[in-house]
Protein backbone atom coordinates (compact mmCIF):
# COMPACT_ATOMS: atom_id res chain seq x y z
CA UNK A 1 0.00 0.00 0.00
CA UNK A 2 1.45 3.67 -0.80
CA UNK A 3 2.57 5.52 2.26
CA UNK A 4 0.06 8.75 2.41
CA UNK A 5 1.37 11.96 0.65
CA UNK A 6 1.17 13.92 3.85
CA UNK A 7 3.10 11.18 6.19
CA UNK A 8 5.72 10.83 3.69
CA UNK A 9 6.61 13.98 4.54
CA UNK A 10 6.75 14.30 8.18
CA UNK A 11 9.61 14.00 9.93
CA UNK A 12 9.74 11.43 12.80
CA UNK A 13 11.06 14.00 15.44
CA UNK A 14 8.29 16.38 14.18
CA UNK A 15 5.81 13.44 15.39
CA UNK A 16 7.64 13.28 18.57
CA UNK A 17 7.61 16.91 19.26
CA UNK A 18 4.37 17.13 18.43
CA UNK A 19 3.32 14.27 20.87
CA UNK A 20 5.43 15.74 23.87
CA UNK A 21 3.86 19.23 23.54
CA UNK A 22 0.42 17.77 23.46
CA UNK A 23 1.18 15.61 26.52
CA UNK A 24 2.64 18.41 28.21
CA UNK A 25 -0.79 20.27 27.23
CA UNK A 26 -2.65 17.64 29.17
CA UNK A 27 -0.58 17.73 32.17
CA UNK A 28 -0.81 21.73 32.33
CA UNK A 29 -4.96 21.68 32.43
CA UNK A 30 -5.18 18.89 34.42
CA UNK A 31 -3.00 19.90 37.28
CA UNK A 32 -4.36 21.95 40.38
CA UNK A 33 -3.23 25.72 40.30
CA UNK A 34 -1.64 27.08 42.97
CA UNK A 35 -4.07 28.26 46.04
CA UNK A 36 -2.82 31.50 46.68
CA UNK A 37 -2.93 32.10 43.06
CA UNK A 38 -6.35 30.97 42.75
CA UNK A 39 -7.95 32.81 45.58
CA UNK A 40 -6.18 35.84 44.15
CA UNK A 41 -7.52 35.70 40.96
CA UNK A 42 -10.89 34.99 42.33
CA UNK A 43 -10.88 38.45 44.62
CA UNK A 44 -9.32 40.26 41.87
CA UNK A 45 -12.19 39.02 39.42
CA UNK A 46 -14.70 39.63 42.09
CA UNK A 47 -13.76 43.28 43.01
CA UNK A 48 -13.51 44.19 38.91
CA UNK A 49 -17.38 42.62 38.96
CA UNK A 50 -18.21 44.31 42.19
CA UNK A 51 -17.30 48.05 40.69
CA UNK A 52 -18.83 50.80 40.14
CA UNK A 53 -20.35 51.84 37.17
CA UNK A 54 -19.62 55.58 36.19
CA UNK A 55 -18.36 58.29 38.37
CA UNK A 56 -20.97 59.55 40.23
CA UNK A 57 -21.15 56.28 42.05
CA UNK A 58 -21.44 56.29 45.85
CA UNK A 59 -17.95 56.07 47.07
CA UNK A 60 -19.13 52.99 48.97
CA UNK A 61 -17.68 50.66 45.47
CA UNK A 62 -14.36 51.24 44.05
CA UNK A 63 -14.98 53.02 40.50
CA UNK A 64 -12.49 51.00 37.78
CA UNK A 65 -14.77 51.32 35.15
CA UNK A 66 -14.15 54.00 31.96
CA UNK A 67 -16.93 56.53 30.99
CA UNK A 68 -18.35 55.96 27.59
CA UNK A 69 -17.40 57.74 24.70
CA UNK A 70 -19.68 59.47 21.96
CA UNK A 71 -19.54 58.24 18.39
CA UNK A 72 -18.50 62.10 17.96
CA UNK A 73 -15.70 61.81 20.42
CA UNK A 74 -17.49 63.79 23.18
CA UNK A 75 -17.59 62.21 26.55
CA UNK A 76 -21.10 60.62 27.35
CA UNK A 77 -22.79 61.71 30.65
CA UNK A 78 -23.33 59.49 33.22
CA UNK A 79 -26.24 57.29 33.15
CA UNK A 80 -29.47 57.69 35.52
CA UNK A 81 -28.99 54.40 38.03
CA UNK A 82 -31.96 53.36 40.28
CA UNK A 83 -31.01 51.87 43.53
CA UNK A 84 -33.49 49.56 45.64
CA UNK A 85 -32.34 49.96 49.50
CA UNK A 86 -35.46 47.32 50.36
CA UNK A 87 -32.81 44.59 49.27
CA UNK A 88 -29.94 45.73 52.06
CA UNK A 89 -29.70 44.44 54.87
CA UNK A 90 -27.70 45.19 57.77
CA UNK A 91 -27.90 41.38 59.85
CA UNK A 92 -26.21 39.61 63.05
CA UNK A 93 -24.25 37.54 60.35
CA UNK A 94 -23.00 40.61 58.39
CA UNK A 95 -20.16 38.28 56.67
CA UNK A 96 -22.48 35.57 55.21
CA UNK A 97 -24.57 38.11 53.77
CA UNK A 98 -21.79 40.30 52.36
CA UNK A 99 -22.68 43.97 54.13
CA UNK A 100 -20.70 46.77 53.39
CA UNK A 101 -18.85 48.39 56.04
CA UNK A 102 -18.17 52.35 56.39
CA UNK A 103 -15.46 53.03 58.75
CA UNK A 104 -15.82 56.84 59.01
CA UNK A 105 -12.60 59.05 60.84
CA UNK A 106 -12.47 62.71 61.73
CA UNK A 107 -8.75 62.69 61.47
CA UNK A 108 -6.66 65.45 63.01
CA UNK A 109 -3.43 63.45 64.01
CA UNK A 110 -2.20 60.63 61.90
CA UNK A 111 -0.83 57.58 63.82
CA UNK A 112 0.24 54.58 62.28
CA UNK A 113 -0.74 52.26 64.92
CA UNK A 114 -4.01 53.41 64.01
CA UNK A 115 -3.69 52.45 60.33
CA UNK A 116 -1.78 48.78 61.17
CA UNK A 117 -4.95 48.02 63.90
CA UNK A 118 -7.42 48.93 60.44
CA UNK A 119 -5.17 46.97 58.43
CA UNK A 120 -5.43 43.77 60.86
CA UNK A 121 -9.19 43.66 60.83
CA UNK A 122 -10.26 40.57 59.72
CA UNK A 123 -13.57 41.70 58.19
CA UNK A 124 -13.03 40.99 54.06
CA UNK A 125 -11.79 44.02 53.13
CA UNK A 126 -13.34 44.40 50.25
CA UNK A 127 -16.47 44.77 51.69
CA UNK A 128 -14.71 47.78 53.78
CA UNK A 129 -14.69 51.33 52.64
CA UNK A 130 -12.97 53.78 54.36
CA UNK A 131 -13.58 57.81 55.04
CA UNK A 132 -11.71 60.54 56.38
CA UNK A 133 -12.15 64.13 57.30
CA UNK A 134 -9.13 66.69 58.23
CA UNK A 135 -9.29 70.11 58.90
CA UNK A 136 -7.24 72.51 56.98
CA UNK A 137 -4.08 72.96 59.14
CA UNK A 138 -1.10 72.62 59.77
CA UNK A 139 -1.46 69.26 61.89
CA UNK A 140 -4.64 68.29 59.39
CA UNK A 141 -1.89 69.05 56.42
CA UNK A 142 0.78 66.78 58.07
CA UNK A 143 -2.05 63.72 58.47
CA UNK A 144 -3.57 63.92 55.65
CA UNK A 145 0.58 63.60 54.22
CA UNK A 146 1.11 60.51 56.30
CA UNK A 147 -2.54 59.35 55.85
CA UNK A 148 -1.45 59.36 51.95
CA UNK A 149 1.28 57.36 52.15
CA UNK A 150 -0.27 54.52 54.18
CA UNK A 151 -2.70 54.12 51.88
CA UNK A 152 -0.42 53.97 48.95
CA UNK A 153 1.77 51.29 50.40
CA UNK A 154 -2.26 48.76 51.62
CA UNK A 155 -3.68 49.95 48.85
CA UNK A 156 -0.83 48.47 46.49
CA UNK A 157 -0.05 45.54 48.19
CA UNK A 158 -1.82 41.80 48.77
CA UNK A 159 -4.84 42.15 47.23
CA UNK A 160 -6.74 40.89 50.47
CA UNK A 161 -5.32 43.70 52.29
CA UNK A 162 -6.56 46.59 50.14
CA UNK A 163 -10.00 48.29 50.89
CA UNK A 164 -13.06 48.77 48.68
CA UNK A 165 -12.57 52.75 48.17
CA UNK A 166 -11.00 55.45 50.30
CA UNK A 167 -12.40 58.98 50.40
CA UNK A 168 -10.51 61.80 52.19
CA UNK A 169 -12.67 65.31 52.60
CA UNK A 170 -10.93 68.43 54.12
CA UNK A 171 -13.06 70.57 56.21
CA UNK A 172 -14.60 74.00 54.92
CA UNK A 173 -14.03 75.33 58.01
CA UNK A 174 -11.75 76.72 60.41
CA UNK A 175 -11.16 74.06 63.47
CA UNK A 176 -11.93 76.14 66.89
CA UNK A 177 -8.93 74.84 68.43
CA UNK A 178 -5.60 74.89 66.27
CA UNK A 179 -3.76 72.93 69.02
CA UNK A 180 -4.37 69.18 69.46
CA UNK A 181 -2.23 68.64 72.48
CA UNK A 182 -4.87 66.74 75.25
CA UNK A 183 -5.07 69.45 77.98
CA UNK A 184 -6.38 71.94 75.87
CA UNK A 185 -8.78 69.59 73.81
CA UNK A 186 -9.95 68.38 77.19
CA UNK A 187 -10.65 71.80 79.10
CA UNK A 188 -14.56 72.05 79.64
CA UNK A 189 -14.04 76.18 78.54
CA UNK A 190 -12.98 74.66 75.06
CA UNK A 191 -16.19 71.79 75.08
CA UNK A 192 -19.25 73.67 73.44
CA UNK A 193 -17.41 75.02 70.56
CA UNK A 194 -15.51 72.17 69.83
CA UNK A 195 -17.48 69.84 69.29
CA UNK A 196 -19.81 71.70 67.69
CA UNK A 197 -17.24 71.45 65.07
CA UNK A 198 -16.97 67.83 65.74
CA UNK A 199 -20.47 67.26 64.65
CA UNK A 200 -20.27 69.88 61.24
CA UNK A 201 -17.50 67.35 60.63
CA UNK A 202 -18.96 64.02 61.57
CA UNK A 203 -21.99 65.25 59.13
CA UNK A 204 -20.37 66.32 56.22
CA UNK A 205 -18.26 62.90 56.00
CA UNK A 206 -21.50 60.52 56.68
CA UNK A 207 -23.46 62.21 54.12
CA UNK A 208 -20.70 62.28 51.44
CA UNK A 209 -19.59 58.85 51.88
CA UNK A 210 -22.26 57.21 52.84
CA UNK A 211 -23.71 54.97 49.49
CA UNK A 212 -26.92 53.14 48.31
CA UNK A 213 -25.27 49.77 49.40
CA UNK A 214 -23.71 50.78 52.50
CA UNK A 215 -25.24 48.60 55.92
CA UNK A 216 -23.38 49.80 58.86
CA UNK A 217 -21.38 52.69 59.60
CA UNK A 218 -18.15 52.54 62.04
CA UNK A 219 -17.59 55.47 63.45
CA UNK A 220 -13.39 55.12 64.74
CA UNK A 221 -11.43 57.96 65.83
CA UNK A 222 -7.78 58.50 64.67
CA UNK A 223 -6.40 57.51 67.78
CA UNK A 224 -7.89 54.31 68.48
CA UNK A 225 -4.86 52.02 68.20
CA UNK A 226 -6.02 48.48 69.08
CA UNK A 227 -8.90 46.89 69.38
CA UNK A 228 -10.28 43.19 68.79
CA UNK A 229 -9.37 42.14 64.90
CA UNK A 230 -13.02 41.03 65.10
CA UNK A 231 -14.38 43.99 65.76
CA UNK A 232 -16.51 44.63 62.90
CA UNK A 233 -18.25 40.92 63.38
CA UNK A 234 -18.52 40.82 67.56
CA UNK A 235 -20.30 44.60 67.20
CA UNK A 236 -23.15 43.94 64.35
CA UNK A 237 -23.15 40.50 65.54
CA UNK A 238 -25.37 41.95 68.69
CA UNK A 239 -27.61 43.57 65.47
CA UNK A 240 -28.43 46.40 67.57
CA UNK A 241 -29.34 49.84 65.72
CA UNK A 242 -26.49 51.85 67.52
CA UNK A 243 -23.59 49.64 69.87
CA UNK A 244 -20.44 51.64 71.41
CA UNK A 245 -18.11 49.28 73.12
CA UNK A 246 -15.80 50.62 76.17
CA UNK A 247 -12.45 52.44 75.72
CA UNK A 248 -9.62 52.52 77.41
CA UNK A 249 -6.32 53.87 77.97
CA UNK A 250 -3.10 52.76 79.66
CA UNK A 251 -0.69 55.67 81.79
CA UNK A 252 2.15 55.56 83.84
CA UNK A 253 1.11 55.81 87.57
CA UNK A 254 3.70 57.55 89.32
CA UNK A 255 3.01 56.96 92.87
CA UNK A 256 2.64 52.86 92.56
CA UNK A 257 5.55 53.38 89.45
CA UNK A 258 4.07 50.98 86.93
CA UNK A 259 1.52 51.32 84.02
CA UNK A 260 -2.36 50.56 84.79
CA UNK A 261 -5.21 51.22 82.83
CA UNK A 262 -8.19 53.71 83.19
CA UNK A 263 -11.70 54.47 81.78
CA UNK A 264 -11.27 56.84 78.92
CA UNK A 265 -14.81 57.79 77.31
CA UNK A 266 -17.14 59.30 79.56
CA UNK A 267 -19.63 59.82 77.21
CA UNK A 268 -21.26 56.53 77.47
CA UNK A 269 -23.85 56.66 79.88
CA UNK A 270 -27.74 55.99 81.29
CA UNK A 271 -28.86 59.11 81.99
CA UNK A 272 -29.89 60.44 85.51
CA UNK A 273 -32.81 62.23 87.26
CA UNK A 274 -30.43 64.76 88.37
CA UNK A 275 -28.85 65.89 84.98
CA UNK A 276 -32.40 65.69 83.31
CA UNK A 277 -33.41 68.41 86.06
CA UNK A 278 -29.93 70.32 85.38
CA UNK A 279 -31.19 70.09 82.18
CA UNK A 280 -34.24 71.23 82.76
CA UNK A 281 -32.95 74.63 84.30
CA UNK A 282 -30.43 75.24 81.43
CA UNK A 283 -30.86 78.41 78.88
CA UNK A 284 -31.65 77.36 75.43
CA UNK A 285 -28.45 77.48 73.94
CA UNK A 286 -26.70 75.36 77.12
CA UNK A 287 -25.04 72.22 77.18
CA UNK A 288 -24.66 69.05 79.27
CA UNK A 289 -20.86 67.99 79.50
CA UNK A 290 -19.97 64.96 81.05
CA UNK A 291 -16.57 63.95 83.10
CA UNK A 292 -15.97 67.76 84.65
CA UNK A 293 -15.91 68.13 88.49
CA UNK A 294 -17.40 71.88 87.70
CA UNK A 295 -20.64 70.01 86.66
CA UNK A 296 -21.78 66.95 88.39
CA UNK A 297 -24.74 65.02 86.23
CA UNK A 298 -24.36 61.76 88.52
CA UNK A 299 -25.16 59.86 85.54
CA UNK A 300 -24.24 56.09 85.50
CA UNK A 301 -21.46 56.21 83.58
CA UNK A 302 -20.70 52.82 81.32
CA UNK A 303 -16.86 53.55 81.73
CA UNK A 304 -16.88 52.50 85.53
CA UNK A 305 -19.28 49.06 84.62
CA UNK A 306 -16.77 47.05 83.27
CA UNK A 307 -15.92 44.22 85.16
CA UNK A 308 -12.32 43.46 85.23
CA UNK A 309 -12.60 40.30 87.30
CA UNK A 310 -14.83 38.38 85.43
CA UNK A 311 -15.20 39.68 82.04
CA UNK A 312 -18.09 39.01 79.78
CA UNK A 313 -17.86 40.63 76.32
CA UNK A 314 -21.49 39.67 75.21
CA UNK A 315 -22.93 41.69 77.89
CA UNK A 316 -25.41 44.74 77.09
CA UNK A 317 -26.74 48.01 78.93
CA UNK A 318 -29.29 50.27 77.38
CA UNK A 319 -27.35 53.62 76.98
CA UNK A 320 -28.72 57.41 76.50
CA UNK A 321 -25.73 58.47 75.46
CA UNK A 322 -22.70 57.15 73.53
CA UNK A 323 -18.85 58.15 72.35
CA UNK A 324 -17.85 58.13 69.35
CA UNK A 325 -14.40 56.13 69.78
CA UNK A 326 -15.86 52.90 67.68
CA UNK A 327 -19.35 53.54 67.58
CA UNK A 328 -21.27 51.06 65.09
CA UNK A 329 -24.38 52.46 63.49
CA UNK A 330 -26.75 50.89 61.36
CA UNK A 331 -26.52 52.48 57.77
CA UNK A 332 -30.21 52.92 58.03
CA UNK A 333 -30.20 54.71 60.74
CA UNK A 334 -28.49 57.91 59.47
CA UNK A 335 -30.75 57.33 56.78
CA UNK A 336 -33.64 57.99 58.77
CA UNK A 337 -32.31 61.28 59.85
CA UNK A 338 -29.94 60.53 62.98
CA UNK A 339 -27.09 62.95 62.70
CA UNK A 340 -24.75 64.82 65.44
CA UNK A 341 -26.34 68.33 66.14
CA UNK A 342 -24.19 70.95 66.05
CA UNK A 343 -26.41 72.62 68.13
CA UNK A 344 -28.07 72.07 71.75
CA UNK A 345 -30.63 69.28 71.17
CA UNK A 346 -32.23 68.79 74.21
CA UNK A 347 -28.88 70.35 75.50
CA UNK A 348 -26.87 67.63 74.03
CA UNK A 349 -24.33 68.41 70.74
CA UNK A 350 -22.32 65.59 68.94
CA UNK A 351 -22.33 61.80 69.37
CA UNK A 352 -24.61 62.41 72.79
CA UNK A 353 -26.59 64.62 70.76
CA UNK A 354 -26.94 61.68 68.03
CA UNK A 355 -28.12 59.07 70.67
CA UNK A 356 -30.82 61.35 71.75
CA UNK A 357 -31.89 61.74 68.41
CA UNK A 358 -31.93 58.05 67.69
CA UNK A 359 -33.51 57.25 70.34
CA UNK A 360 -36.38 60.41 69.85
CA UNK A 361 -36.34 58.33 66.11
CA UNK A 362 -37.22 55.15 68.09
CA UNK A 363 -33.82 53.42 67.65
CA UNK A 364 -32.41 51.47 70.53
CA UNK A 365 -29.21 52.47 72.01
CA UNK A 366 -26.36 49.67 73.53
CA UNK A 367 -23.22 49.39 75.09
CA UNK A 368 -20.36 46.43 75.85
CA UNK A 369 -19.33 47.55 78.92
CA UNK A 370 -16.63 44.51 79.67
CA UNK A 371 -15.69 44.87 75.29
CA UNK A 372 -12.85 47.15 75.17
CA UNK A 373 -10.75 49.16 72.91
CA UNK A 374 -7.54 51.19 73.57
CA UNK A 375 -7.08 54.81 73.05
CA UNK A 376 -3.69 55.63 72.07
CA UNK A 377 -0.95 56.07 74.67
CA UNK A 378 3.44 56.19 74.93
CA UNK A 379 3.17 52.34 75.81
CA UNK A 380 2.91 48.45 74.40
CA UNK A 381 -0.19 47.09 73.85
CA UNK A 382 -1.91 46.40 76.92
CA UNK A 383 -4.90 44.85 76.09
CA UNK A 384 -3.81 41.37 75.80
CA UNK A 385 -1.56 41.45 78.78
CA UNK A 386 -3.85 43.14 81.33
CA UNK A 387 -7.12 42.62 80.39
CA UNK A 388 -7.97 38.41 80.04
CA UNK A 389 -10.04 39.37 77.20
CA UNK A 390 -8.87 37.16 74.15
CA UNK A 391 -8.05 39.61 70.95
């Protein structure tokens, strides 16, 4: 029989080249990628998917996606995008379902214990989206620098490490105060005005940031430097409309000559017959402080509740008033109105001010009296070592 045309012409180590390249073929779809890679593909692919759509997006999604072009060249507008809010939810298993977290910062120092304790949260990050406000000085300048740079160096690295979308806003206002140092921040002279401010701030970056698919809102000031890496999951785990847990700070105690620990937000607290009659007496435009000798309120205050013996992290009070140091809010309820007055309501301003206004809204109001967090202080973590509270 005649050898085909075609064969006659083949070379045998053609035939065996051929034969090893489509074995080798095989072996390369058959065999399990790497892990690592695969996962990292998968978050990539799922963050391009989970983009924005044109550039008036809510900040809540990052925006990858180009604007459309015009057959004439001219850039098309934005298109008109309908958002149903009946299909968020804001749930005790915020993870499963996939809510979107806001963690919201008035920043006016940068510390970058602050940013490492964000960056440990174990919350998936891409369901995180960060904010930032900064006043326009020289101290607002220098965090907003350092702020910059931290977020260049997450925000480029491991893709698991890098947020949804980062918004920084700089006030349009003067700060009251242009020193930050503690004493001066702290004096009850320097209360009414500043946080007044506080609260033009606080609103301005809720209401920018906040988006259509946003379910709960952190509020975490700039120098809270540790707290549980769960923290997002043990506070809207409790799926309570507003939860503040209890913070902290470590000093040095001269007389006994070693560090110890000490309440550090006051403004926690169930509310008393006595400061409701204060209250009561007050001119319109009058405030209630809390923590100053020069005006006792004798309200209960959830600072002092903890108990250090036997600690229970699960445990709830009812609160009429809460800090802001990592205050989770459900999305929906700064939807419904609840902001920080800047302005005596019901002679409270700022994150009190926003509990009574919750509350007037019909919201409930919690705290975690023996959950804590640490404010920022010249020492090591002290959490772990003096508090048996697993973090």
């Amino acid at each position: 029989m005649a050898v085909a045309r075609s064969m006659r012409r083949t070379s045998p180590v053609s035939l065996v080249l051929a034969a090893l390249l489509a074995f080798g073929f095989i072996v390369f779809m058959l065999s399990p990628s790497s892990p690592s890679a695969s996962a990292s593909a998968v978050s990539s692919h799922q963050r391009q998917q989970d983009a924005a759509e044109h550039p008036l997006s809510p900040p809540t999604k990052p925006f990858l996606k180009s604007q459309p072009v015009r057959s004439d060249g001219i850039q098309a507008a934005p298109p008109v995008v309908h958002y149903n809010l009946n299909n968020l939810t804001s749930t005790s298993d915020s993870i499963a379902n996939r809510e979107r977290i806001l963690i919201l910062t008035p920043l006016a120092r940068f510390y970058q214990e602050y940013w490492d304790n964000l960056v440990k949260l174990s919350y998936p990050h891409e369901l995180i989206s960060l904010g930032f406000i900064a006043p326009k000085s020289k101290d607002g300048n220098a965090a907003v620098a350092a702020l910059e740079k931290a977020i260049a160096r997450t925000q480029s690295g491991p893709i698991d490490t890098r947020f949804a979308s980062i918004s920084i806003l700089r006030q349009d206002f003067d700060p009251p105060l242009q020193s930050q140092d503690e004493k001066v921040r702290h004096k009850m002279s320097s209360q009414k005005e500043r946080r007044e401010s506080m609260s033009r701030a606080r609103n301005s970056l809720v209401f920018t940031t906040m988006g259509p698919s946003t379910s709960w809102v952190l509020w975490l000031d700039g120098d809270i430097v540790e707290t549980p890496s769960s923290l997002i999951q043990d506070l809207t785990r409790h799926d309570q409309p507003v939860i503040v847990p209890n913070c902290y700070q470590r000093y040095y105690d001269s007389d006994s000559r070693k560090w110890d620990i000490r309440p550090y937000d006051y403004n926690s607290w169930i509310d008393s017959e006595h400061a409701q009659r204060l209250a009561a007496e007050m001119g319109p435009d009058d405030i209630l402080l809390e923590g100053y000798a020069e005006l006792p309120t004798y309200r209960t205050l959830m600072a002092f509740l903890a108990n250090l013996k036997d600690l229970d992290p699960e445990r709830m009070v009812a609160l009429d008033g809460v800090g802001g140091t990592a205050l989770m809010v459900k999305a929906d309820v700064h939807r419904d109105g609840a902001m920080f007055p800047a302005f005596p309501f019901y002679h409270l301003v700022e994150t009190e001010g926003f509990a009574k206004m919750a509350k007037r809204l019909g919201y409930a109001v919690f705290g975690l009296p023996d959950y804590f967090v640490s404010d920022k202080c010249p020492c090591p973590s002290f959490l772990s070592k003096i508090l048996a509270f697993n973090i």
